[in-house]
Protein backbone atom coordinates (compact mmCIF):
# COMPACT_ATOMS: atom_id res chain seq x y z
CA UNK A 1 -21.51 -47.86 62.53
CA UNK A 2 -20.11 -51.66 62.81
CA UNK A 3 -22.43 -53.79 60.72
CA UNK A 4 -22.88 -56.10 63.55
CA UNK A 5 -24.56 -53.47 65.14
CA UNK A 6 -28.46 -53.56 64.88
CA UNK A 7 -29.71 -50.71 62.70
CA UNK A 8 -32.04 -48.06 64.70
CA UNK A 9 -35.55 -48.37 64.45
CA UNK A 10 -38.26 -46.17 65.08
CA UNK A 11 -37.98 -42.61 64.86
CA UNK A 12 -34.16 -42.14 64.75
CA UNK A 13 -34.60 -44.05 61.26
CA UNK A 14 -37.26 -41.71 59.94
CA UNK A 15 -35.15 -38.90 60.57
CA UNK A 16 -31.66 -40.08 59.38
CA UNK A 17 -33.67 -41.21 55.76
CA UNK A 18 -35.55 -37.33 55.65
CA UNK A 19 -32.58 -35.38 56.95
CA UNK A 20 -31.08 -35.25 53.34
CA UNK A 21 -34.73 -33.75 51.96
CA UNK A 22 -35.03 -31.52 54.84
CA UNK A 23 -31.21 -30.07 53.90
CA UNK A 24 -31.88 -29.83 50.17
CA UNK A 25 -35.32 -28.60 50.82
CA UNK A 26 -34.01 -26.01 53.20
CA UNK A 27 -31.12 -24.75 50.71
CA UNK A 28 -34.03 -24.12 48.29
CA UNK A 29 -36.01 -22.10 50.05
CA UNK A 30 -33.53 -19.79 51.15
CA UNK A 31 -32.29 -19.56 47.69
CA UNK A 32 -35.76 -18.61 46.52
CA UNK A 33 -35.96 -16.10 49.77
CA UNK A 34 -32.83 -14.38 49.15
CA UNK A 35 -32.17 -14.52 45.28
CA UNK A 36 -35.78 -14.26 43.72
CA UNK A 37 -37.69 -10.76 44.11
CA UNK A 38 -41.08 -10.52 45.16
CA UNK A 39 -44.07 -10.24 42.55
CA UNK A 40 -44.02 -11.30 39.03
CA UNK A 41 -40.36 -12.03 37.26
CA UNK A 42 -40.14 -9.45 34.15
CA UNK A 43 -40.43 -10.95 30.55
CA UNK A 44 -37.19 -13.14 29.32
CA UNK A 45 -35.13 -10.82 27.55
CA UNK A 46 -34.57 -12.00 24.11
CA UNK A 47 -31.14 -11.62 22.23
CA UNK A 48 -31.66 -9.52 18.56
CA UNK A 49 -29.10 -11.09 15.83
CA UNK A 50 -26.50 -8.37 15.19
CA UNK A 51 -27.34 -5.96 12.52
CA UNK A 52 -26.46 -7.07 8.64
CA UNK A 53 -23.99 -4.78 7.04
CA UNK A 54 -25.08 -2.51 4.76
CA UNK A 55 -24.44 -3.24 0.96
CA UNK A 56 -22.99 0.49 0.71
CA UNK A 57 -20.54 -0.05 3.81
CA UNK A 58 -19.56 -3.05 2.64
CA UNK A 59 -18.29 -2.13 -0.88
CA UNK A 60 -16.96 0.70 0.64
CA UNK A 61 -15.01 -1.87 3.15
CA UNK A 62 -14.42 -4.18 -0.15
CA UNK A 63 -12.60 -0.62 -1.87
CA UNK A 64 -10.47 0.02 1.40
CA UNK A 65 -9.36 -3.62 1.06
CA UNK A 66 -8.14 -3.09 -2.23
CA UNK A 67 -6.40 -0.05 -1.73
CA UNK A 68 -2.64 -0.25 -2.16
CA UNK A 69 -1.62 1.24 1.46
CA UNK A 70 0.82 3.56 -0.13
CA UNK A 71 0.74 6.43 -2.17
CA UNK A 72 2.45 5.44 -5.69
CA UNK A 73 5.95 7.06 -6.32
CA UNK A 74 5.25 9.52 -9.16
CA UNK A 75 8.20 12.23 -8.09
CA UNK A 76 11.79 12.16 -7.73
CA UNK A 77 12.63 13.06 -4.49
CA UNK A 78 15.20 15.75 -4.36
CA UNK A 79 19.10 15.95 -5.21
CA UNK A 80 20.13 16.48 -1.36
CA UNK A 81 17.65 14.42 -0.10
CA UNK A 82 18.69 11.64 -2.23
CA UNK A 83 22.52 12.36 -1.51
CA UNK A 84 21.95 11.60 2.70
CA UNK A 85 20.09 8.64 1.45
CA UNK A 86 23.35 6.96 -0.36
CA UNK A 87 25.65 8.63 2.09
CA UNK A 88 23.67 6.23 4.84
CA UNK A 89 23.13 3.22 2.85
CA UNK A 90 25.77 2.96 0.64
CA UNK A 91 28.33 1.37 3.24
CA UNK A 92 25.50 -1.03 4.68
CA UNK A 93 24.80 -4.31 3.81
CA UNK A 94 21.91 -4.62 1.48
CA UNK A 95 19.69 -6.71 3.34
CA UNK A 96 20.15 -4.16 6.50
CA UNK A 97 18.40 -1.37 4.06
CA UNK A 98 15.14 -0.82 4.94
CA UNK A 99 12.49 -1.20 2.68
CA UNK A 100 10.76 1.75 1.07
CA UNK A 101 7.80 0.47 -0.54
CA UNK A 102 6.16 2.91 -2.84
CA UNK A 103 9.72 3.81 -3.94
CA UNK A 104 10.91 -0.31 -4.79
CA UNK A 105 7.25 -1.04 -6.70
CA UNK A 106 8.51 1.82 -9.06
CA UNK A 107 11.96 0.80 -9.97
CA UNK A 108 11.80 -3.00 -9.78
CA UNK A 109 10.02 -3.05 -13.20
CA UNK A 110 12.30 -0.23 -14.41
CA UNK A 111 15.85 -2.19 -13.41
CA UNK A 112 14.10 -5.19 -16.00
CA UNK A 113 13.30 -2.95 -18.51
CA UNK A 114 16.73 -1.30 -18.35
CA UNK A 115 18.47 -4.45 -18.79
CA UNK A 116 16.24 -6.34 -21.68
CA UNK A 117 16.47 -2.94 -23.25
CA UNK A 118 20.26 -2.68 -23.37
CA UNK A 119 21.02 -6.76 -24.48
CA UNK A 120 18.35 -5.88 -27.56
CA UNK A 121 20.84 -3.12 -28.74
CA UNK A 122 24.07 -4.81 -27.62
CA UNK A 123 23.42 -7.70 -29.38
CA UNK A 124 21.33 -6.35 -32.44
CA UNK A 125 21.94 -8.42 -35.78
CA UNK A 126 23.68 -11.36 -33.77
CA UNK A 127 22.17 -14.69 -35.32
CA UNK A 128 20.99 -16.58 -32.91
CA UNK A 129 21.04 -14.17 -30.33
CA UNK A 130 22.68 -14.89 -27.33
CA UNK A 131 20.30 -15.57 -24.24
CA UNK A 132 21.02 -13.71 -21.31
CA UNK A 133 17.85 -13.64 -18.52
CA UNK A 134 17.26 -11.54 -15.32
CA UNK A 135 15.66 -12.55 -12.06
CA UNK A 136 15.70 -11.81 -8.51
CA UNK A 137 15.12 -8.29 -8.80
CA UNK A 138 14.45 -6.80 -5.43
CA UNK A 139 15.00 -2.98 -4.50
CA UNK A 140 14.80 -1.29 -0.86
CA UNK A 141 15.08 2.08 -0.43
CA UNK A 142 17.73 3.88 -2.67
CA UNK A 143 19.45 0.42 -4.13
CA UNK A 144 18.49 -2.29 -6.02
CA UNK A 145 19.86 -5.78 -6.81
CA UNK A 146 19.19 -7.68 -9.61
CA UNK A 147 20.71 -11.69 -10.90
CA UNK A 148 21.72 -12.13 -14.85
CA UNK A 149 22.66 -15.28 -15.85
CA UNK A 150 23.60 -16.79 -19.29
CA UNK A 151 24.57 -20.35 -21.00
CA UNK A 152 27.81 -18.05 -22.11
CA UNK A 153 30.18 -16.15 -20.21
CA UNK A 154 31.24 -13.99 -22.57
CA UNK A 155 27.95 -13.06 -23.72
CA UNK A 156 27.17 -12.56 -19.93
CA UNK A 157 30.23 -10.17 -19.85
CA UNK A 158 29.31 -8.27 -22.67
CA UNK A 159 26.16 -7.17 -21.29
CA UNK A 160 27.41 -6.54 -18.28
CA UNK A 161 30.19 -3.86 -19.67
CA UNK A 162 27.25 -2.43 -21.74
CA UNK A 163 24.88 -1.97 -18.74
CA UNK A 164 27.71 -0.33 -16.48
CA UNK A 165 28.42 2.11 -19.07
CA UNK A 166 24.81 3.74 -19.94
CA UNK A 167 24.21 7.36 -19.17
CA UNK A 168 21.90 9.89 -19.28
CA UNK A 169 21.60 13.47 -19.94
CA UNK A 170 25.97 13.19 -20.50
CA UNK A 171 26.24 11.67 -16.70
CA UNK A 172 26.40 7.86 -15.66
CA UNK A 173 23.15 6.07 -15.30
CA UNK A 174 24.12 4.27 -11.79
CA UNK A 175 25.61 6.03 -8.67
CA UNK A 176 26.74 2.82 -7.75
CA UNK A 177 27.29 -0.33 -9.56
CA UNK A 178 28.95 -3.51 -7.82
CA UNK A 179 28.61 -6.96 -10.17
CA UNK A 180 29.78 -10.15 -8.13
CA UNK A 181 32.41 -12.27 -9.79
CA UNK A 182 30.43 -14.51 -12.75
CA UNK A 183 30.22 -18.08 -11.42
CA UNK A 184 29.05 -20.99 -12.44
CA UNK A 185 25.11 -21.66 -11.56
CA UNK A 186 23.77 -24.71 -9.39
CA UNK A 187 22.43 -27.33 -11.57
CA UNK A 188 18.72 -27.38 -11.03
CA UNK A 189 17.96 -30.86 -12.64
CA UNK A 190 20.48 -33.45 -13.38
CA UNK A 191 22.45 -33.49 -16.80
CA UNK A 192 21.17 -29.76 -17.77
CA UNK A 193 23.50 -27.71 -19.56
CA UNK A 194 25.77 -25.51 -17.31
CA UNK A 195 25.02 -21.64 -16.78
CA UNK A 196 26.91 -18.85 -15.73
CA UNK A 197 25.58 -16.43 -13.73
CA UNK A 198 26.36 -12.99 -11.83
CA UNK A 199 24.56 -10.76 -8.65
CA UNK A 200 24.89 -6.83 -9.48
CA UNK A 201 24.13 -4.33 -6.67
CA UNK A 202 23.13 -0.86 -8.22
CA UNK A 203 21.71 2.68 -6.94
CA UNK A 204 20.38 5.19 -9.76
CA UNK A 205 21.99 8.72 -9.33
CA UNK A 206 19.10 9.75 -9.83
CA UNK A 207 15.05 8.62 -9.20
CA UNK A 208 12.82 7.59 -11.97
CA UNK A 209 14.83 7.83 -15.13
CA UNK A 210 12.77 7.84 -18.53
CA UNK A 211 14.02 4.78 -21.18
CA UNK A 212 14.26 7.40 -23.99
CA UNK A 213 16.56 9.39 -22.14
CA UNK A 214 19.30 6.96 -20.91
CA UNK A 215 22.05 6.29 -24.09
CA UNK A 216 24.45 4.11 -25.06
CA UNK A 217 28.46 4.41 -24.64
CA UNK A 218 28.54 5.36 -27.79
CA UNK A 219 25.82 7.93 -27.99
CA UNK A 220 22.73 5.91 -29.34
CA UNK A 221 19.26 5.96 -27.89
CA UNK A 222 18.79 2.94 -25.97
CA UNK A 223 15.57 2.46 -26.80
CA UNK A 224 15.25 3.98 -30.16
CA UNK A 225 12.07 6.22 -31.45
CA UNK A 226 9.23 4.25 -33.21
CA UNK A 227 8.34 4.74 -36.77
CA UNK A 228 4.99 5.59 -36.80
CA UNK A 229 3.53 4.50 -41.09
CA UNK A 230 2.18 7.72 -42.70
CA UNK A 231 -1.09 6.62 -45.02
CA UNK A 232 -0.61 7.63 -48.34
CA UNK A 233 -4.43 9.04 -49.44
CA UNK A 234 -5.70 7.21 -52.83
CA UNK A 235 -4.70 9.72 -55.84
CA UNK A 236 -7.67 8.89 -57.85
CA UNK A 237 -10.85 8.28 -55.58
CA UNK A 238 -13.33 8.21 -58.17
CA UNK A 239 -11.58 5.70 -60.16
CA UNK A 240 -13.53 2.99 -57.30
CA UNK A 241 -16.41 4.20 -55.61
CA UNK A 242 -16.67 3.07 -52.27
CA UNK A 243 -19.07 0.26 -51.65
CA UNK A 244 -19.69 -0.25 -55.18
CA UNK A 245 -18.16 -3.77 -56.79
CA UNK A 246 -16.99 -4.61 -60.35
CA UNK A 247 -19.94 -5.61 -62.30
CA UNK A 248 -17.84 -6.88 -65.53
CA UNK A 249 -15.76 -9.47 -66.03
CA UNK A 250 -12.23 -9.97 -64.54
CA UNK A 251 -9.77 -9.84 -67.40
CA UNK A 252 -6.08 -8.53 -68.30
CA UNK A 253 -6.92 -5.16 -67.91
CA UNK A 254 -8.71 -5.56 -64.16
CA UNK A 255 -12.59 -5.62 -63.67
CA UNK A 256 -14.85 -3.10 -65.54
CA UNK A 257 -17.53 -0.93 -64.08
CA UNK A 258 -19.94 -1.17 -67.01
CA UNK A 259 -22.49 -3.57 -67.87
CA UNK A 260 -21.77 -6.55 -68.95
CA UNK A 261 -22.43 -7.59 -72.29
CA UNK A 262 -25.35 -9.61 -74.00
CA UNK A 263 -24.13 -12.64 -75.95
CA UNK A 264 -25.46 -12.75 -79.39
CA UNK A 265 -27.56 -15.41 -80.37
CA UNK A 266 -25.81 -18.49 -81.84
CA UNK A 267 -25.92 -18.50 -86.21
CA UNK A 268 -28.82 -20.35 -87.50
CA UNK A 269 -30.61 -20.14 -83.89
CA UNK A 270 -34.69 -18.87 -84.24
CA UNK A 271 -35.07 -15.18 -82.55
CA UNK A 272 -36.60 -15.74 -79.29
CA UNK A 273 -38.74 -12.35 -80.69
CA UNK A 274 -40.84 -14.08 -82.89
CA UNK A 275 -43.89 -13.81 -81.73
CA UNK A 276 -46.74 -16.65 -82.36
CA UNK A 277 -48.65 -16.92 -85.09
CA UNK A 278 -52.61 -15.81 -84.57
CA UNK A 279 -54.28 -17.42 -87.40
CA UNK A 280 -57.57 -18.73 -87.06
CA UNK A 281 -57.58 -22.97 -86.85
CA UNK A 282 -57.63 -24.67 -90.32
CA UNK A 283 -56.20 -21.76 -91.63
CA UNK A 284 -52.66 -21.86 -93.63
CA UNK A 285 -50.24 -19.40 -91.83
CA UNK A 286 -48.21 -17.43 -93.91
CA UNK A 287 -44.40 -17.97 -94.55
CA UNK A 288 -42.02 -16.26 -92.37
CA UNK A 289 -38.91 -14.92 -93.83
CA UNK A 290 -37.05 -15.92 -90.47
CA UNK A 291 -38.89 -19.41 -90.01
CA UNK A 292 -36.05 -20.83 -92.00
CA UNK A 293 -32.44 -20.32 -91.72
CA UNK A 294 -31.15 -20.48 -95.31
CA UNK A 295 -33.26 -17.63 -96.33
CA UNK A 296 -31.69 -15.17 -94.16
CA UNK A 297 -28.00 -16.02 -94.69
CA UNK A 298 -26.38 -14.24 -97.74
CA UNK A 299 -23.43 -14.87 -98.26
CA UNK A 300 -20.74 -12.70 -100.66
CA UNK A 301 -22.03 -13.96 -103.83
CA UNK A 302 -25.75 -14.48 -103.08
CA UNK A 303 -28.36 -13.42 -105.97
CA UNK A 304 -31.54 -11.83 -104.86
């Protein structure tokens, strides 16, 4: 409409301003015809909080949690079984080897014992002894690989011809046993002493080898039996009894189980037996013969 125009009047107006209520009001009744059901509108229905866990389920829950999900390796798996496995693996690279898990928690602690086990008897009375450390152990499922790494080359050497040589039960330790070429190690912090160091890819020949079994080149336990101190029982038990202590004094002989002695009285001292005099007041008491000092010492040529 052209604003020039004059606006209607009348009844056209009072129906273009109500023909907006009309619509809405219309919409709303047919929305109340159509959508809400006749009588009364049943109860809201209230939401319940979801049940608390019980304290049972939830430990039990806590217990699954903890649960390693694998079965520990306790058994060594058998000779042919173990033969396909390095017959598989053995030309692959080692990151390509799966990971058995039970089976690498078992022998990653075992490859560190091995090693700190062997440098103790390689290097036994050197002073100072040489320091050779291992990290980076990792193991997959029938090899392991392991770092050394040493200040010295040729102590790193030495352990490393010890190590390749063990055995057990008369047959080599390792089925296989690949050490890198010993390089120098990346300086981790500026002007730090320089380290040599070497990567060694093994394989056991066979699973879950005991310490006290696996021997030197030259025949001696690895790990060598522990003395256990025998206690040598007391030969003469009544000569202390138990709980009781020395009562005498402490001299060159030891202490003394008997009583100890009562000091005599000083010479010339009164006798603290003497006992008071009961004479009636105003009375003269009579002498003693040990009220005066001189009248009990005699000496070798006293006369009565």
């Amino acid at each position: 409409m052209n604003s020039l125009e004059p606006r209607p009047t009348g009844r056209p107006a009072l129906v273009g301003w109500l023909l907006p209520f009309l619509c809405v009001s219309a919409a709303l009744i047919a929305h109340w015809v159509l959508s809400v059901p006749p009588g009364p509108l049943p109860p809201p229905v209230v939401k319940e909080p979801p049940p608390k866990p019980s304290p049972l389920l939830a430990g039990d829950e806590d217990d699954d949690k903890d649960k390693d999900p694998f079965e520990p390796f306790t058994a060594p798996r058998a000779e042919s079984l173990l033969a396909q496995l390095h017959e598989a693996y053995d030309g692959v690279a080692f990151k390509a080897e799966p990971t058995f898990e039970a089976w690498s928690v078992a022998h990653r602690p075992l490859i560190t014992q091995v090693i700190t086990a062997t440098r103790l008897q390689t290097f036994k009375g050197v002073v100072p002894s040489p320091s050779v450390s291992t990290s980076n152990v990792e193991c997959h499922t029938v090899r392991c690989r392991f770092t050394l790494s040493s200040s010295k080359q040729e102590d790193l050497q030495t352990l490393l011809d010890a190590v390749a040589a063990l055995e057990i039960d008369g047959a080599p330790l390792w089925h296989t046993w690949k050490p890198d070429d010993i390089a120098e190690e990346p300086a981790k912090r500026a002007n730090a002493k320089p380290r040599m160091r070497t990567q060694v890819l093994v394989s056991f020949s066979r699973d879950l080898p005991k310490i006290d079994q696996i021997k030197l080149q030259s025949g001696a336990p690895l790990k060598p039996a522990t003395i256990t101190p025998v206690k040598v029982p007391n030969p003469n038990p009544s000569a202390m009894p138990t709980g009781t202590p020395p009562t005498g004094p402490l001299g060159p002989g030891g202490a003394t189980t008997g009583p100890r002695p009562t000091p005599a009285p000083p010479t010339g001292a009164t006798s603290s037996t003497a006992r008071p005099s009961t004479a009636p007041p105003g009375s003269t008491a009579p002498a003693s013969s040990t009220a005066h000092p001189s009248s009990t010492a005699k000496g070798p040529g006293h006369t009565p």
